[in-house]
N, C-alpha and C. Protein backbone atom coordinates (compact mmCIF):
# COMPACT_ATOMS: atom_id res chain seq x y z
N UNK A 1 -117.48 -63.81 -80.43
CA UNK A 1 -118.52 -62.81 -80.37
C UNK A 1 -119.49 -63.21 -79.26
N UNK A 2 -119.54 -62.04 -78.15
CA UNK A 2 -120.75 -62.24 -77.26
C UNK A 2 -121.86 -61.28 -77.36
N UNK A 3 -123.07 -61.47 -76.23
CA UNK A 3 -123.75 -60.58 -76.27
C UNK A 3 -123.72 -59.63 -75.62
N UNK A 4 -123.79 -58.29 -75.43
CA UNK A 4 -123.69 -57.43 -74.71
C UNK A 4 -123.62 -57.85 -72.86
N UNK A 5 -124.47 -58.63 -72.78
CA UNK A 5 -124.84 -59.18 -71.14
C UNK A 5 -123.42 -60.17 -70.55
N UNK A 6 -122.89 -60.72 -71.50
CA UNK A 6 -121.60 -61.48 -71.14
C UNK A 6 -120.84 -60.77 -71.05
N UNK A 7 -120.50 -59.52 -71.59
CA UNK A 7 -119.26 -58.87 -71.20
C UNK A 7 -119.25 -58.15 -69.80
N UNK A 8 -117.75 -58.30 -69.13
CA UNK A 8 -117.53 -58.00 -67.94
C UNK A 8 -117.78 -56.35 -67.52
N UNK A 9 -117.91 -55.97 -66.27
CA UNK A 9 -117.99 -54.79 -66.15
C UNK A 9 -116.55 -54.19 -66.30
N UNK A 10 -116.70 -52.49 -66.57
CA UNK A 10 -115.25 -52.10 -67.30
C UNK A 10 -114.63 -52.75 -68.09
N UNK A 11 -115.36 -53.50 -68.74
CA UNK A 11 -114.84 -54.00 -70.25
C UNK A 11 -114.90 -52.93 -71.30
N UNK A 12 -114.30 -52.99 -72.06
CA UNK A 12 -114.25 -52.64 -73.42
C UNK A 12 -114.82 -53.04 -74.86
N UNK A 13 -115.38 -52.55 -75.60
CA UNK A 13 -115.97 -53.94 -76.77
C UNK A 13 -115.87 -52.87 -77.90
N UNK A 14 -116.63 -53.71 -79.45
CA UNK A 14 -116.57 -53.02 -80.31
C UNK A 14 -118.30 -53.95 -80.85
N UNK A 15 -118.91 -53.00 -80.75
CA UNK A 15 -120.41 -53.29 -81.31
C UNK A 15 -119.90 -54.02 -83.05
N UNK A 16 -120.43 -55.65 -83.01
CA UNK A 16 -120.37 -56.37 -84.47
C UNK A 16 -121.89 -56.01 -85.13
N UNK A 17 -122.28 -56.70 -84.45
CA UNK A 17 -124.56 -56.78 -85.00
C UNK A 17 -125.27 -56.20 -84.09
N UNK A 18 -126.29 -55.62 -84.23
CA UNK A 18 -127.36 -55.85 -83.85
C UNK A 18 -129.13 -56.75 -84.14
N UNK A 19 -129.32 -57.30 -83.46
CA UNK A 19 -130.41 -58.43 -83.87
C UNK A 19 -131.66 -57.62 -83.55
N UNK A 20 -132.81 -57.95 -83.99
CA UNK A 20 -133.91 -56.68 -84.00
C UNK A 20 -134.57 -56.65 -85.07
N UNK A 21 -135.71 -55.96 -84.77
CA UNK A 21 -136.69 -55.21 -86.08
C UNK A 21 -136.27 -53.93 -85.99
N UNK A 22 -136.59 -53.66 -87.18
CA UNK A 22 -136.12 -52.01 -88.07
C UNK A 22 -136.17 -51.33 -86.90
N UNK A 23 -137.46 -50.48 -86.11
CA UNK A 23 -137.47 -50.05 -84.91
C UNK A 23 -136.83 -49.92 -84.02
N UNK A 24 -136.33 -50.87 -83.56
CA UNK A 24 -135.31 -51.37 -82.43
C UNK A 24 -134.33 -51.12 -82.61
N UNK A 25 -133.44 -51.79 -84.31
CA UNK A 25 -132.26 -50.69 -84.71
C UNK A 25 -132.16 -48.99 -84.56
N UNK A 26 -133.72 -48.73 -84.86
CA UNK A 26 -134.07 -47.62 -85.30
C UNK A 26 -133.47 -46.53 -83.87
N UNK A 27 -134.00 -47.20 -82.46
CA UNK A 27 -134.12 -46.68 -80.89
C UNK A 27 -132.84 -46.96 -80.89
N UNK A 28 -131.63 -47.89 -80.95
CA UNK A 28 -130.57 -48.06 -80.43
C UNK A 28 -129.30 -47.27 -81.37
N UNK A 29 -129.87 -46.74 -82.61
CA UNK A 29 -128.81 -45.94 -83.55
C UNK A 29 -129.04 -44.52 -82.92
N UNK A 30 -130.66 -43.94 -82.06
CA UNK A 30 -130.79 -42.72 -82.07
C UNK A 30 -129.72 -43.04 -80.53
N UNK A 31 -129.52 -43.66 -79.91
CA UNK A 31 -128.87 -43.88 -78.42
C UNK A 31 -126.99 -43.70 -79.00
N UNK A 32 -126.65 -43.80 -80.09
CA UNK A 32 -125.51 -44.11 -80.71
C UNK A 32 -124.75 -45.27 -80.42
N UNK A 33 -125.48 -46.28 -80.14
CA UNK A 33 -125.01 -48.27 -80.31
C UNK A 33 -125.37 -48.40 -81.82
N UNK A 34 -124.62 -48.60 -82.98
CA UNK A 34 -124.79 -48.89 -83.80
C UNK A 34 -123.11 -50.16 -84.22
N UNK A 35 -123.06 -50.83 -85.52
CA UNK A 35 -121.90 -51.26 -85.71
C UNK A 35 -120.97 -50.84 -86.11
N UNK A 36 -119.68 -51.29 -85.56
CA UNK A 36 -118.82 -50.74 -85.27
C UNK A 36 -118.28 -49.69 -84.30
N UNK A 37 -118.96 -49.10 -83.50
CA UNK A 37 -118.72 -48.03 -82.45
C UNK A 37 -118.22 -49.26 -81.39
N UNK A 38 -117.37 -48.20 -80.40
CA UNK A 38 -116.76 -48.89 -79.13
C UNK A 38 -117.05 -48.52 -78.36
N UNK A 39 -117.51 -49.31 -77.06
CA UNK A 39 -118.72 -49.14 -76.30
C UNK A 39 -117.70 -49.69 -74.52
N UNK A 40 -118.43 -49.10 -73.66
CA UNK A 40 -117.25 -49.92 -72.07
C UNK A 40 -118.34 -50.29 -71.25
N UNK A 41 -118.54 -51.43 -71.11
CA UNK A 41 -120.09 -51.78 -70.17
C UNK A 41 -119.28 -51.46 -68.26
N UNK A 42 -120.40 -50.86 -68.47
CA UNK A 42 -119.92 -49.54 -67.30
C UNK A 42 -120.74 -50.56 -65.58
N UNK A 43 -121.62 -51.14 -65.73
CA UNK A 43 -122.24 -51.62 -64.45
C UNK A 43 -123.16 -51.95 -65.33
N UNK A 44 -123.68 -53.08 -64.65
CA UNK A 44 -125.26 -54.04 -64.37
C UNK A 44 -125.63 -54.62 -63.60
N UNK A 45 -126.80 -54.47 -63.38
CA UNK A 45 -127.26 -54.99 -62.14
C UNK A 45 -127.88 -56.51 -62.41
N UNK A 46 -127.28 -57.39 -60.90
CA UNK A 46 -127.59 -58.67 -60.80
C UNK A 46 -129.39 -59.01 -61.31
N UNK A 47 -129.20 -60.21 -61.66
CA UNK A 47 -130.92 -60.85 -61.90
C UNK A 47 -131.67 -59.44 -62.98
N UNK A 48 -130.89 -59.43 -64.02
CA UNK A 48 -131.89 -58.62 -65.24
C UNK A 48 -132.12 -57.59 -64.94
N UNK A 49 -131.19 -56.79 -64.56
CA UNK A 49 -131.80 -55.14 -63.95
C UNK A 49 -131.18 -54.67 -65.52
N UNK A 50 -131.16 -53.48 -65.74
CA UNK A 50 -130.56 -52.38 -66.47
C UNK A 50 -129.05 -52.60 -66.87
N UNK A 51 -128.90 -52.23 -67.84
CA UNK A 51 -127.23 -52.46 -68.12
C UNK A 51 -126.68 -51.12 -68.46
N UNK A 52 -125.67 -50.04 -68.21
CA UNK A 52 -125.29 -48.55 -68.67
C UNK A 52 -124.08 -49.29 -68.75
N UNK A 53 -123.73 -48.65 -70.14
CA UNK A 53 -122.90 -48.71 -71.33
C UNK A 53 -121.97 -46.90 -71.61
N UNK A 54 -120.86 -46.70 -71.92
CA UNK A 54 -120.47 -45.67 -72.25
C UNK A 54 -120.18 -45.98 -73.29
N UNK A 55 -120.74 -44.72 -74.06
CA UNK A 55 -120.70 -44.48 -75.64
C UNK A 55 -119.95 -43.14 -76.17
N UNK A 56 -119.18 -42.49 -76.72
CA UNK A 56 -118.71 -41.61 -77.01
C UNK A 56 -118.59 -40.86 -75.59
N UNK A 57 -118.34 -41.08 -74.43
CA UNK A 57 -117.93 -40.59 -73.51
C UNK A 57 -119.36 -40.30 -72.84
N UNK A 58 -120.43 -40.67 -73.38
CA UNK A 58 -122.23 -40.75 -72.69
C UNK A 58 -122.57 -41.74 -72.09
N UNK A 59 -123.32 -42.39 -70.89
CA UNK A 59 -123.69 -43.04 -70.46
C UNK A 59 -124.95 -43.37 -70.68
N UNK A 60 -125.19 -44.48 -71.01
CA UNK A 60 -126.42 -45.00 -71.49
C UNK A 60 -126.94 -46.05 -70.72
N UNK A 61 -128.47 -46.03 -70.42
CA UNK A 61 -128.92 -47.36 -69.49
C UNK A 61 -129.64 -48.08 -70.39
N UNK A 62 -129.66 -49.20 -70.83
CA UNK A 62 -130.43 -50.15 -71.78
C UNK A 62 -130.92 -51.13 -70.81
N UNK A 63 -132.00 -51.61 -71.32
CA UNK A 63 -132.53 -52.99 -70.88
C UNK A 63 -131.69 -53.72 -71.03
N UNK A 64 -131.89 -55.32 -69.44
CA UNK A 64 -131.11 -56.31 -70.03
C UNK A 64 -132.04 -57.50 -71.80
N UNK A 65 -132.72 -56.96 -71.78
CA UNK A 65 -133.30 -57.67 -73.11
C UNK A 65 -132.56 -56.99 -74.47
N UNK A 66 -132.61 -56.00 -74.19
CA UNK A 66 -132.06 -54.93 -75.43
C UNK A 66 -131.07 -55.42 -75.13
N UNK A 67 -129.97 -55.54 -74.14
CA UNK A 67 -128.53 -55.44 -74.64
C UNK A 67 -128.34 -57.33 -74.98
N UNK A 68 -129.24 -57.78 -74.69
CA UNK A 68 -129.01 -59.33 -74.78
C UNK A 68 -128.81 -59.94 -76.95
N UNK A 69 -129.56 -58.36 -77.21
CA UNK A 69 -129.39 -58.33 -78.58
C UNK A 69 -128.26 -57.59 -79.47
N UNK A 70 -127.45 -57.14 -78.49
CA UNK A 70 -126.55 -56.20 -79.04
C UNK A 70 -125.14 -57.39 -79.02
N UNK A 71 -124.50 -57.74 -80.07
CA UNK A 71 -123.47 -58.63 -80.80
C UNK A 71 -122.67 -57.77 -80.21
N UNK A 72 -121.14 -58.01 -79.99
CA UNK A 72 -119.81 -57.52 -79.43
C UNK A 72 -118.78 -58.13 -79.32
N UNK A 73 -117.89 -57.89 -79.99
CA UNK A 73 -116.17 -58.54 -79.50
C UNK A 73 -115.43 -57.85 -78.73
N UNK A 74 -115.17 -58.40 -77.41
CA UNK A 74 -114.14 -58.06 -76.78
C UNK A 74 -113.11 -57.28 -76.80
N UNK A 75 -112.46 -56.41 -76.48
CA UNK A 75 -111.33 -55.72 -76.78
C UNK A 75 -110.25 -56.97 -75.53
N UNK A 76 -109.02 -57.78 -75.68
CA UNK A 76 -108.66 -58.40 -74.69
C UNK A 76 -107.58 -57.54 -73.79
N UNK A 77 -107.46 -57.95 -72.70
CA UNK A 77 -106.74 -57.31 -71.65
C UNK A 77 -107.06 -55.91 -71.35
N UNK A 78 -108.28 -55.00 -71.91
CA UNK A 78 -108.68 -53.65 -71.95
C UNK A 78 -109.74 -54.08 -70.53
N UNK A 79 -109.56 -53.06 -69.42
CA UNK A 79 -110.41 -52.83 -68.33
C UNK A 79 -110.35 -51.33 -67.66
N UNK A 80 -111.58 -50.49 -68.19
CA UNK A 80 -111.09 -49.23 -67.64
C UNK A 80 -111.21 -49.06 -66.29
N UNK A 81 -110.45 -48.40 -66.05
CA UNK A 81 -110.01 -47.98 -64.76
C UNK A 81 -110.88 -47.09 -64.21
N UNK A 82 -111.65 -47.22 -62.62
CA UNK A 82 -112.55 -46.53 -62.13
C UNK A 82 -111.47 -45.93 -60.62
């Protein structure tokens, strides 16, 4: 299990935890990152910029702090294709 920020770009994952106060769950369930959903970290930018994530076929930009809290296992050998 990593954190959202370790996984490679065009990776694949499956959201395990999220770490947080109620709130924070609260902002990242209305975004649809919750557990268990499968998520493809789409690009991030070097030195702590923004991280966009595809979620049900939506693109999402999260903080790198926020996603540093978002738990994830790997899907292995999965890299989507751009």
């Amino acid at each position: 299990m990593i954190n959202l920020n370790q996984l490679k770009n065009n990776e694949k994952a499956k959201v395990i935890c999220v770490e947080g106060s109620h709130g924070f769950l609260r902002k990242l369930e209305a975004l649809g990152i919750t557990p268990g959903v499968e998520i493809v970290k789409t690009s991030s930018h070097f030195m702590r910029g923004p991280v966009i994530v595809s979620i049900r076929g939506t693109n999402v930009a999260i903080g790198f702090g926020m996603a540093r809290r978002i738990m994830v296992e790997a899907f292995s050998g999965f890299r989507k294709q751009i």
